[in-house]
Protein backbone atom coordinates (compact mmCIF):
# COMPACT_ATOMS: atom_id res chain seq x y z
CA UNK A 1 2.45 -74.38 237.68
CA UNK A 2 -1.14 -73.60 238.43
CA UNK A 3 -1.41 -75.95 241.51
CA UNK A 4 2.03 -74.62 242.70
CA UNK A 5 0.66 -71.22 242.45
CA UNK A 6 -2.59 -72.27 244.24
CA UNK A 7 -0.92 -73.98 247.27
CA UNK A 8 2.26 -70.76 247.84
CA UNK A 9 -1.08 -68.47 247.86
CA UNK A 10 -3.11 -71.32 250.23
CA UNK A 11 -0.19 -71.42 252.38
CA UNK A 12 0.68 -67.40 252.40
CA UNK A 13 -2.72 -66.97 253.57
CA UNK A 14 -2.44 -68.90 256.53
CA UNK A 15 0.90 -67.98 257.57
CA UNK A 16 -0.80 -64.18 257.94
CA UNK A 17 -3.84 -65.15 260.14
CA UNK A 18 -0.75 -67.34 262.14
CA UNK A 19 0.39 -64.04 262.78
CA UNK A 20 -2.65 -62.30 262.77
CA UNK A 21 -3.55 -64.71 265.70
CA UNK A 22 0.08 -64.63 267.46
CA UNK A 23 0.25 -60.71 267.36
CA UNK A 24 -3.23 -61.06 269.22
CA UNK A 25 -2.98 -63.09 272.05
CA UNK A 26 1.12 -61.75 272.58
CA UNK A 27 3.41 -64.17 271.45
CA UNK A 28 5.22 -63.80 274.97
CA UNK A 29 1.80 -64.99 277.31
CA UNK A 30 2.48 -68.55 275.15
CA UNK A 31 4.44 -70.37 277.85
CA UNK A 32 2.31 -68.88 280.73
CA UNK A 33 -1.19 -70.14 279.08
CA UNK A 34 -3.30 -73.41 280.28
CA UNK A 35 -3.41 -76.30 278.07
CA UNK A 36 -5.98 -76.08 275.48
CA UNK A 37 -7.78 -79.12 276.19
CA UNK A 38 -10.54 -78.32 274.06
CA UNK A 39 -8.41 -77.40 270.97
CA UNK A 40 -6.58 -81.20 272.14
CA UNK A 41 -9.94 -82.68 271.69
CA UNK A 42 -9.94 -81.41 268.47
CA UNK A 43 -6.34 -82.86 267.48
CA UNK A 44 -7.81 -85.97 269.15
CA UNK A 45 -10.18 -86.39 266.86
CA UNK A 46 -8.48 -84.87 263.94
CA UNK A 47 -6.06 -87.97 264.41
CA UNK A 48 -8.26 -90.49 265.05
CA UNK A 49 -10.04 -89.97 261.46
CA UNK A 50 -6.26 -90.32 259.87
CA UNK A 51 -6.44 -93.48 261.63
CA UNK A 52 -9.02 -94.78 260.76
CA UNK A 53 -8.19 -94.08 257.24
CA UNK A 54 -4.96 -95.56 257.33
CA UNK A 55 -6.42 -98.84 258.41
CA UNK A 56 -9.62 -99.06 256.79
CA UNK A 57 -9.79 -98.69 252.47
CA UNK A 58 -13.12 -98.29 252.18
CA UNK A 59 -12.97 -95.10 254.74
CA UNK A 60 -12.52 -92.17 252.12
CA UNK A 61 -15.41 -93.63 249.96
CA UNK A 62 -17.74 -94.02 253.05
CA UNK A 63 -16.83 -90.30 254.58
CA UNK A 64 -15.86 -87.85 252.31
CA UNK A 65 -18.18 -85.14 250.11
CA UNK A 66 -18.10 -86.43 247.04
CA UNK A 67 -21.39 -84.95 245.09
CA UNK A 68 -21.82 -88.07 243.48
CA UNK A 69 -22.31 -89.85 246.92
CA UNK A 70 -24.94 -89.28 248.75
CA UNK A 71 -25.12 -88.83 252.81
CA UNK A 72 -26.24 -86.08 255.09
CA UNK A 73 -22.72 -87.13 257.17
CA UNK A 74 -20.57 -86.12 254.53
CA UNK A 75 -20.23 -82.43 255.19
CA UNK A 76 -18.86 -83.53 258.65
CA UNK A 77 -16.82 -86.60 258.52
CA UNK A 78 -14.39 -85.27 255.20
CA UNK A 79 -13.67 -82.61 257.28
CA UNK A 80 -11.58 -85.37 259.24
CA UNK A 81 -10.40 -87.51 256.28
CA UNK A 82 -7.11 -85.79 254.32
CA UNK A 83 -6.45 -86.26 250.39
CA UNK A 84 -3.37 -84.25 250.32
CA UNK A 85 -0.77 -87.13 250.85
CA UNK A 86 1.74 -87.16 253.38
CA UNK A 87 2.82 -83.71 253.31
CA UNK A 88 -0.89 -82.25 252.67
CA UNK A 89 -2.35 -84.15 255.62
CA UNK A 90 0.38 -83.08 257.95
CA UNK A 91 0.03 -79.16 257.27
CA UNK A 92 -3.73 -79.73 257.80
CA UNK A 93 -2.97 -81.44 260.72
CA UNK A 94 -0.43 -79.45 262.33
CA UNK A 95 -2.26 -75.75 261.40
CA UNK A 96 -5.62 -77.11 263.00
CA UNK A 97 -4.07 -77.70 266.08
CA UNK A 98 -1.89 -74.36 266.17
CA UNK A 99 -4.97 -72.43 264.87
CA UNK A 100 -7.55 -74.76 267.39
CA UNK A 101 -5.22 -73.36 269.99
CA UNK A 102 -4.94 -70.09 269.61
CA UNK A 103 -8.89 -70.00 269.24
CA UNK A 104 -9.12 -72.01 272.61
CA UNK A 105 -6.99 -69.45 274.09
CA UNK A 106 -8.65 -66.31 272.81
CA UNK A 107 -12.18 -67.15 272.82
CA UNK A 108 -12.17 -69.82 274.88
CA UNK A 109 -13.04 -73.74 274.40
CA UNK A 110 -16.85 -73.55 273.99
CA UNK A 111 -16.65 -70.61 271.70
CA UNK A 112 -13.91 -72.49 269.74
CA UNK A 113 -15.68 -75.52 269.25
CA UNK A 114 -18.89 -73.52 268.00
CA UNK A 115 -16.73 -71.24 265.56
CA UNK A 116 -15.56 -74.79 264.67
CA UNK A 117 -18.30 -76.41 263.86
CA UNK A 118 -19.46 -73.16 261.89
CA UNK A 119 -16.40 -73.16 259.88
CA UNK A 120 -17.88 -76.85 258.79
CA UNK A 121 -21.43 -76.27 258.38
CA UNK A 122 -21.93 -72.61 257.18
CA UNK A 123 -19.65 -71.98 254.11
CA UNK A 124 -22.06 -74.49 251.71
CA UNK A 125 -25.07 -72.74 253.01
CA UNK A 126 -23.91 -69.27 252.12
CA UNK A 127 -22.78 -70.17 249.15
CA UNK A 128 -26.30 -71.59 248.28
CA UNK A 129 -28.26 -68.24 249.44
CA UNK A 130 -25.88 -65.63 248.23
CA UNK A 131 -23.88 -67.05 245.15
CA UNK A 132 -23.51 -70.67 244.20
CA UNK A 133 -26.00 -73.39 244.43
CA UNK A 134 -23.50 -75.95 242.31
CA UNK A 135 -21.56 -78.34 245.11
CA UNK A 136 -17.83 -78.21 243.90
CA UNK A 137 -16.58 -80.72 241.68
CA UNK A 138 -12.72 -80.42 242.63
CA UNK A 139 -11.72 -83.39 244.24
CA UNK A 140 -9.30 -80.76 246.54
CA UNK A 141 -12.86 -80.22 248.11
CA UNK A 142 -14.15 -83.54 248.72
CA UNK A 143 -11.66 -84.18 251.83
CA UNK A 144 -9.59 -82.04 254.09
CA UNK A 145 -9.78 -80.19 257.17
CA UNK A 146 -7.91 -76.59 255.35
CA UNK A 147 -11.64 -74.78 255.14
CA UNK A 148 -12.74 -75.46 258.98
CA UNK A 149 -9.36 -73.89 260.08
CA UNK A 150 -9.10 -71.27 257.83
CA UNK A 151 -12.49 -69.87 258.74
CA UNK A 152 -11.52 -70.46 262.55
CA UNK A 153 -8.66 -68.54 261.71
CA UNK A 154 -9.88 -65.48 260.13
CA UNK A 155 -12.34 -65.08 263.26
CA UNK A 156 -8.98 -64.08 265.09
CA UNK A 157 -7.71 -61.82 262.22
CA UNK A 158 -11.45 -59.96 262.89
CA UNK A 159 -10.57 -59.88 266.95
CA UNK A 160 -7.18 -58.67 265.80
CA UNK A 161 -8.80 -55.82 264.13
CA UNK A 162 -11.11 -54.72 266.19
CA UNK A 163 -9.34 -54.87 269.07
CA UNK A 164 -5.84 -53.33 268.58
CA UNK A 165 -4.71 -49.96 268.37
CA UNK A 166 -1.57 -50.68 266.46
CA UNK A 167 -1.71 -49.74 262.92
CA UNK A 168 0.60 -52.52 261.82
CA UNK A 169 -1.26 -54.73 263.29
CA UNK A 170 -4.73 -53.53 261.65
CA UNK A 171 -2.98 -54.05 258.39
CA UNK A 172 -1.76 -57.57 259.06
CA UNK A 173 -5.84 -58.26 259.98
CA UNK A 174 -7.18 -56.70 257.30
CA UNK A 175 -5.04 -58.44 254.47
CA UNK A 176 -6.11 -62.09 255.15
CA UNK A 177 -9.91 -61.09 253.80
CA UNK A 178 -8.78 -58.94 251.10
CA UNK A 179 -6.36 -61.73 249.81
CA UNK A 180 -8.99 -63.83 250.47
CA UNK A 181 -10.88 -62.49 248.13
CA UNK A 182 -8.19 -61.67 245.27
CA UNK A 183 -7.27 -65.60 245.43
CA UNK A 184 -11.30 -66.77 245.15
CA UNK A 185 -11.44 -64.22 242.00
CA UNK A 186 -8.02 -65.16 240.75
CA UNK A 187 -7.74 -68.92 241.28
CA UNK A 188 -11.38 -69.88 242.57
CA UNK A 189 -9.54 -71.00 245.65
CA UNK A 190 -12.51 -71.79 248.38
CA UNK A 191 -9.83 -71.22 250.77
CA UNK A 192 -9.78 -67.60 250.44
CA UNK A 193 -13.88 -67.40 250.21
CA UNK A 194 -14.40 -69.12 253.76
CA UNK A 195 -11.69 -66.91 255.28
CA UNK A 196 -13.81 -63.86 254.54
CA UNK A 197 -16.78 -65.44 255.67
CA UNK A 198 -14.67 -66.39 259.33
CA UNK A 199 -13.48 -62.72 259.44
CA UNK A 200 -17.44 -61.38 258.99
CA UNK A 201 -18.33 -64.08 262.03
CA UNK A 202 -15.42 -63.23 264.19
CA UNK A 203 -15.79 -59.55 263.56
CA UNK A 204 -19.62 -60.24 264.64
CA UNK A 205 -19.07 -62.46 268.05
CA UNK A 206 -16.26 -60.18 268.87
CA UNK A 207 -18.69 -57.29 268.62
CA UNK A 208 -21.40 -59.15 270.70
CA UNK A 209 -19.26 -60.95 273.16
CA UNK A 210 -16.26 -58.91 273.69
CA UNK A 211 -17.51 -57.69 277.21
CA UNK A 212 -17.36 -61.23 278.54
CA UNK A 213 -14.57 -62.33 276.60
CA UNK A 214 -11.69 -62.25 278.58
CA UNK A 215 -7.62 -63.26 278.28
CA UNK A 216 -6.88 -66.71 280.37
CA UNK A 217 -3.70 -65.31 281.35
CA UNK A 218 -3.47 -63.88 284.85
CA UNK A 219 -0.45 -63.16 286.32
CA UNK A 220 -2.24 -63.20 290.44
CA UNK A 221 -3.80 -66.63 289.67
CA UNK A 222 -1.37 -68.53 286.68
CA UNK A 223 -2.92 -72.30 285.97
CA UNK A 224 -1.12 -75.27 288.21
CA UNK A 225 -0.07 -76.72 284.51
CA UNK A 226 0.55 -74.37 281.98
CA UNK A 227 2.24 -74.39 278.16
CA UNK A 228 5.80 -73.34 279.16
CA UNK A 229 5.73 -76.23 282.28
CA UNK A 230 4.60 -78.84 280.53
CA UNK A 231 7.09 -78.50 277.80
CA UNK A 232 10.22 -78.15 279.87
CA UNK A 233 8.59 -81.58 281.99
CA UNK A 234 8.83 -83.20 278.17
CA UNK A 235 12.45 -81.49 277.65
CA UNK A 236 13.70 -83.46 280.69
């Protein structure tokens, strides 16, 4: 019952910053947006380290961050490896790229990529200064890429927040932190911690960058190959 509880709440929080993220880049601009090649890159990679693990036994031992191994690669390379079986490793999968996406598409692919990469790198060293100095022993930890994208996701709750006028929409932003925070209290779910530290980082670049942050979408100059074209070439 507990781990049912603790992936409905894993998977509620999400499914708010989805919207969170839809409600802020207007879920009618989708088909008229370029391809996110950088959030692709992402997938790319994101696929290649499932395959890699499907062919190779030794590959979860070797990459993922296990305390009781030792590597300064670890922190990295789980983020690529999944230990949630089939259906697990295909939410992980499929919510990085929608999430990798809309991130490309808001704040653009080098932006993306650094949120990213903070998403990988920051949570364990603000745990250490502020909190916890302990690495986590719960081997839902050791592998996965849930934490990256739900901090990459929470920076576009913060951009929702700060940037609409709607009320409705305000609320929908400001709940992923605060359930955040009731599931890391609740369940100890790291999950919820990392999304409020992705809201605080979004809400900060937002605030520093916003002037030069701009939407891709522009109706005078639309990109030669864009989300809505290249899905009705596939259709055919």
């Amino acid at each position: 019952m507990g781990n049912l509880l603790f992936n409905v709440t894993t998977a509620a929080l999400m499914v708010l910053m989805f919207k969170a993220g839809l409600a802020l880049l207007g879920p009618d601009s989708i088909p008229r947006r370029r391809i996110p090649w950088a959030a692709a890159a992402v997938l790319v990679v994101a696929l290649a380290g499932v395959l890699v693990q499907l062919t190779w036994s030794g590959a979860m031992d070797t990459f993922d961050a296990d305390p009781d191994r030792s590597g300064w690669w670890r922190v990295v390379t789980s983020v690529f490896m999944q230990n949630g079986g089939f259906l697990g490793g295909a939410w992980n999968i499929a919510t990085r790229a929608v999430i990798a996406a809309f991130a490309d598409w808001f704040w653009g692919g080098p932006v993306m990529l650094g949120l990213f990469v903070a998403g990988i790198l920051l949570p364990q060293h603000i745990d250490a200064l502020f909190m916890d100095t302990s690495r986590s022993t719960d081997p839902r930890n050791f592998a996965g890429s849930s934490g990256a994208t739900y901090f990459l996701a929470a920076t576009l709750a913060a951009a929702l927040l700060l940037r609409t006028k709607d009320n409705r929409d305000r609320l929908l932003a400001v709940v992923a932190p605060v359930l955040g925070l009731v599931m890391w209290f609740a369940q100890e779910n790291g999950h919820g911690l990392v999304v409020v530290y992705g809201f605080v980082l979004g809400a900060l670049v937002w605030a520093v960058g916003h002037r030069v942050i701009r939407s891709d979408v522009d109706p005078q100059r639309p990109p030669r190959v864009t989300v809505g074209s290249l899905t009705g070439t596939i259709r055919r």
